[in-house]
Every structure is written in C-alpha cells, then in structure tokens.
N, C-alpha and C. Protein backbone atom coordinates (compact mmCIF):
# COMPACT_ATOMS: atom_id res chain seq x y z
N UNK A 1 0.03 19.85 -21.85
CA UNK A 1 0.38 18.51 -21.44
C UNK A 1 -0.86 17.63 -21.57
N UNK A 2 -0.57 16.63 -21.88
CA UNK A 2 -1.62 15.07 -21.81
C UNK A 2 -2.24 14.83 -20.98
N UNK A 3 -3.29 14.28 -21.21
CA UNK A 3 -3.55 13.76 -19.64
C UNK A 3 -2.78 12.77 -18.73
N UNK A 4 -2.56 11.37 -19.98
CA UNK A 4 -1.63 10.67 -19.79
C UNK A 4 -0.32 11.39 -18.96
N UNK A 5 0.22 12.25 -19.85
CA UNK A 5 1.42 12.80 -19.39
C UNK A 5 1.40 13.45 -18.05
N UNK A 6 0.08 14.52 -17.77
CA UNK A 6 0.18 14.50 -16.34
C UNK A 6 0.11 13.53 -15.74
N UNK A 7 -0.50 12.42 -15.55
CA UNK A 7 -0.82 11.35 -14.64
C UNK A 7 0.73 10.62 -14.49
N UNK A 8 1.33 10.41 -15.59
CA UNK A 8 2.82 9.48 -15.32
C UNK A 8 3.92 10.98 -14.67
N UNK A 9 3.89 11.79 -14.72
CA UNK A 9 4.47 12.63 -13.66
C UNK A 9 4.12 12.43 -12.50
N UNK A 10 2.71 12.34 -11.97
CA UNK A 10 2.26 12.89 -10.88
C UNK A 10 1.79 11.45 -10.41
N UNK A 11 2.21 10.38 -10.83
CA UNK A 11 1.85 8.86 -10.13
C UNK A 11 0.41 8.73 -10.10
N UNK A 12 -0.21 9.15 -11.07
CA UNK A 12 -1.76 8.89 -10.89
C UNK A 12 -2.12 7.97 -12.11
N UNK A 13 -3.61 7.23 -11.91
CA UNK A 13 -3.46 6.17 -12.87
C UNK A 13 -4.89 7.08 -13.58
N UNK A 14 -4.73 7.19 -14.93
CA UNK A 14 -5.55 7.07 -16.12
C UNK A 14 -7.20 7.14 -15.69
N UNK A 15 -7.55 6.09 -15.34
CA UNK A 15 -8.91 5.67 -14.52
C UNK A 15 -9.56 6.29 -14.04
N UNK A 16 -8.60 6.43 -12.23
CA UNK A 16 -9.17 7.37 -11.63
C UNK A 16 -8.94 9.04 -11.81
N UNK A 17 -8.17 9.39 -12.41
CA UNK A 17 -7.65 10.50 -13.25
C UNK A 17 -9.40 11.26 -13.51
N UNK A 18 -9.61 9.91 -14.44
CA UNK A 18 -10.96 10.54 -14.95
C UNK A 18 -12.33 10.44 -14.22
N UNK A 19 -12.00 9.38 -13.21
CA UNK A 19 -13.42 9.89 -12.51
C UNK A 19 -13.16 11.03 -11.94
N UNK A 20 -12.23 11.81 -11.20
CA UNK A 20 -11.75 12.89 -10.52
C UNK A 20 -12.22 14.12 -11.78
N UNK A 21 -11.71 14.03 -12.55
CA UNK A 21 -12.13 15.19 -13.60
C UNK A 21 -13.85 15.31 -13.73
N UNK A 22 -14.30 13.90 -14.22
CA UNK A 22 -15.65 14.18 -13.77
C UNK A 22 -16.54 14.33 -12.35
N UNK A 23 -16.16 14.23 -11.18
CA UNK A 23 -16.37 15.26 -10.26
C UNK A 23 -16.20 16.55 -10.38
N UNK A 24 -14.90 16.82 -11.26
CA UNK A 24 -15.25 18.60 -10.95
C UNK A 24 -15.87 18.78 -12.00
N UNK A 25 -15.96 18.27 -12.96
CA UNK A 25 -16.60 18.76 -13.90
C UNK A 25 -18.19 19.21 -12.88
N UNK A 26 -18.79 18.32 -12.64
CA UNK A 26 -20.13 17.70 -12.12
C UNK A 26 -19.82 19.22 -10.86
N UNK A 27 -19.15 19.49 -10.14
CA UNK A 27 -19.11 20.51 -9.03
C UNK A 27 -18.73 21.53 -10.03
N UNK A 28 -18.46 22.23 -11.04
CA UNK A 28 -18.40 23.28 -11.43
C UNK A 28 -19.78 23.64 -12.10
N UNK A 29 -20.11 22.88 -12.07
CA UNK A 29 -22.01 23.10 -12.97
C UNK A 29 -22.73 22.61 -11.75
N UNK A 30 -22.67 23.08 -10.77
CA UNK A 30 -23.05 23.08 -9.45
C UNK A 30 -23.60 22.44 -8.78
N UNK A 31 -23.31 21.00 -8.94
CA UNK A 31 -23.78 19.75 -7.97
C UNK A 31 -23.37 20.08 -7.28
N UNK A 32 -23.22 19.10 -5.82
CA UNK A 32 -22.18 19.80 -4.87
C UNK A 32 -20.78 18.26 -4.66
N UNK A 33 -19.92 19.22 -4.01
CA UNK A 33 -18.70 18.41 -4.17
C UNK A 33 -18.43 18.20 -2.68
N UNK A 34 -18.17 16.96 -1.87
CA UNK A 34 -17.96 16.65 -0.71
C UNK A 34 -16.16 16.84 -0.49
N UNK A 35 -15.43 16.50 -1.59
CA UNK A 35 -14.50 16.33 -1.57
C UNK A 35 -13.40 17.47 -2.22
N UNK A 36 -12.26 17.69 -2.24
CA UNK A 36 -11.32 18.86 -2.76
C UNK A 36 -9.41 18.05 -2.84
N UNK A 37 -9.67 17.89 -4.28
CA UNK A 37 -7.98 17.31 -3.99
C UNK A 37 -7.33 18.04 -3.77
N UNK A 38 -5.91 17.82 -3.00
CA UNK A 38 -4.61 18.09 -2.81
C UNK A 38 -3.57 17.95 -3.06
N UNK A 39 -2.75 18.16 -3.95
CA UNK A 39 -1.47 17.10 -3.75
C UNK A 39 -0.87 16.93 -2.46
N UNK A 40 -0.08 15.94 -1.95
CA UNK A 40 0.15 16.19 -0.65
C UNK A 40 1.58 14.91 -0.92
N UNK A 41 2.91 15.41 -0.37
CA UNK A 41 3.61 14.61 -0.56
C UNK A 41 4.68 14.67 1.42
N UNK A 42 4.87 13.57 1.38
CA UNK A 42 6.22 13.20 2.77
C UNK A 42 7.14 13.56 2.71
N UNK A 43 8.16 14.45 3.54
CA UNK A 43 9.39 14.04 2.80
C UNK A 43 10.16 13.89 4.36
N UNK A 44 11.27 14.19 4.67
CA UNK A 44 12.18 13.79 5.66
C UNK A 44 11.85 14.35 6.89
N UNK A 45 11.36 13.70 7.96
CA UNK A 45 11.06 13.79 9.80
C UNK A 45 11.82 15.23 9.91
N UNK A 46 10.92 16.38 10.29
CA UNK A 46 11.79 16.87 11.29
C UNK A 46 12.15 16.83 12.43
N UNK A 47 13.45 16.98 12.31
CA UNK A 47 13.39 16.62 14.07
C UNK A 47 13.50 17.92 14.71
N UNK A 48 12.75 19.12 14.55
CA UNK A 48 13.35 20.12 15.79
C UNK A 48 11.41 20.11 16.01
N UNK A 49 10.73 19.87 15.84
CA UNK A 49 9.12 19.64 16.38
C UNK A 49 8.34 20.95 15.85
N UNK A 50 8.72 20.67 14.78
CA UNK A 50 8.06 22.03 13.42
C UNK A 50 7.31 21.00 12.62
N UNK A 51 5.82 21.18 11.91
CA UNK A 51 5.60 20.61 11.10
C UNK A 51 5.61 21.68 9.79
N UNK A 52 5.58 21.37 8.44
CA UNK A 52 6.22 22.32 7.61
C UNK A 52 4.96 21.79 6.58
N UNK A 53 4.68 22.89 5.94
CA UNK A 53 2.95 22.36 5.03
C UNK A 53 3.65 23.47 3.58
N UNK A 54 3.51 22.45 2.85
CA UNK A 54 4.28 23.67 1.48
C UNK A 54 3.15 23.64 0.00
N UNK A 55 2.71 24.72 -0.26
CA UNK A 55 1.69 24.61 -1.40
C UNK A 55 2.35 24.55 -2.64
N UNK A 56 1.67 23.77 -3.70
CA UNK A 56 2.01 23.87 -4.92
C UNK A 56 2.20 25.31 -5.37
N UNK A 57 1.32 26.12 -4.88
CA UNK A 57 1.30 28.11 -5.40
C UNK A 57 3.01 28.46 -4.81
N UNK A 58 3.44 27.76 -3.58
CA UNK A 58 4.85 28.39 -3.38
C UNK A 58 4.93 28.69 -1.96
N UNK A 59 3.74 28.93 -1.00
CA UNK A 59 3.52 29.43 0.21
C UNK A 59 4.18 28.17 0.88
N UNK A 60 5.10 28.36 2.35
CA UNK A 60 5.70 27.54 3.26
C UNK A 60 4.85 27.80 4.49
N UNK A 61 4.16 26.97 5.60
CA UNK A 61 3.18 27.45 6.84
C UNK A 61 4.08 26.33 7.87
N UNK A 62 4.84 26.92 8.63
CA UNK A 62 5.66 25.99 9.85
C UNK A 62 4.89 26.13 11.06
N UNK A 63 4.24 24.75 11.26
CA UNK A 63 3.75 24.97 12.14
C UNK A 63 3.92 24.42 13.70
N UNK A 64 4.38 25.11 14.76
CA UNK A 64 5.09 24.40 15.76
C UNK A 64 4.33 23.15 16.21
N UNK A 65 4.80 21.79 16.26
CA UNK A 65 3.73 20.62 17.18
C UNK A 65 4.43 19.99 18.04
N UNK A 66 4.03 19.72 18.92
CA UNK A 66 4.88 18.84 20.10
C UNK A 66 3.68 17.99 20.58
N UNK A 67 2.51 18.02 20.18
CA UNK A 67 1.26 17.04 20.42
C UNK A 67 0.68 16.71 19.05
N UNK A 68 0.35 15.58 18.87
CA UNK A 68 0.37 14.85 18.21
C UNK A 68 -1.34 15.06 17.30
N UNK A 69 -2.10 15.12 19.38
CA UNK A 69 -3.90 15.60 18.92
C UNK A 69 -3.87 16.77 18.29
N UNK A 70 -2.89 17.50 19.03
CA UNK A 70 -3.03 19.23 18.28
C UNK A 70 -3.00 19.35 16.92
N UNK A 71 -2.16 18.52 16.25
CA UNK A 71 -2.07 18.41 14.74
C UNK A 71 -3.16 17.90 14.10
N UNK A 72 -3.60 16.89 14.61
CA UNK A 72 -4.90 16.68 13.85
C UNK A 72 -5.80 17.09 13.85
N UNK A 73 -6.35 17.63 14.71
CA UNK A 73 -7.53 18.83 14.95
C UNK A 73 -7.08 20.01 14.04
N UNK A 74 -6.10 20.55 14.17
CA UNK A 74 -5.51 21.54 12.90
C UNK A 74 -5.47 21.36 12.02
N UNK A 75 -5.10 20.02 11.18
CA UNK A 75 -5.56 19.54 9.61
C UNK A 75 -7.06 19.38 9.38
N UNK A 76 -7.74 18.99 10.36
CA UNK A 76 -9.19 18.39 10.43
C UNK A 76 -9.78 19.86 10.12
N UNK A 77 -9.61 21.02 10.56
CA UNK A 77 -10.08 22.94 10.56
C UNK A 77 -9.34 22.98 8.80
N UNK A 78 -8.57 22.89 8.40
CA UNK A 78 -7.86 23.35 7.23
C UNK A 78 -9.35 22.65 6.17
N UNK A 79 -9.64 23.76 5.14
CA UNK A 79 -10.40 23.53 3.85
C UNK A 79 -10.21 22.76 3.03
C-alpha cells in the first residue's frame, strides 16, 4: 500500500504522516523517542460501567470503571 493510500484509509494527512515516519525513523537509529503512536478510535458508551480497550493485533482488555480518576491513572501506567 501507498503512503497516500494508507493515510486516506486511516484519516491521516500526508504532512504529518511524514514527520511521524521521520521520528521513527530518527528512534530506530537510536535517538530517543518521547512519544509512541496508537491508533485509538470511540465507538458507542457503554452503559454497564466496563471500559473495553481493543488492539489492532486482536487482543480485547475490559476493564471494570465506575471512577472516572481510576481510569486515568490506568491509561496514564499503560506504555
């Protein structure tokens, strides 16, 4: 696939596409890298007070929340 072509799948623009590539480029020849993308997408509220985290690899992690701080301190620990 393109680059182009990934980017108009994946809503990303051209531009920053490529500064992002040259970061990793720049962190694989061992500068160091502050940052690590994700894809990360929303989709519909649950309502039973599960938050649900799904990886591009396929893995599902449900994670019970009923506090709001608890969740963010738990994303804030995640790599």
């Amino acid at each position: 696939m393109t680059q182009v072509g990934y980017c108009a799948r994946h809503g990303l623009g051209i531009k920053s596409f490529g500064r992002w590539r040259q970061r990793e480029r720049a962190a694989a020849k061992g500068v160091e890298s502050a940052l690590t993308l994700v894809p990360v997408g929303v989709g519909t509220p649950a309502l039973d007070g599960v938050v649900r985290l799904y990886s591009p690899g396929g893995w599902r992690l449900d994670v019970p929340c009923t506090e709001v701080r608890w969740l963010g301190e738990f994303l804030r620990q995640l790599p």
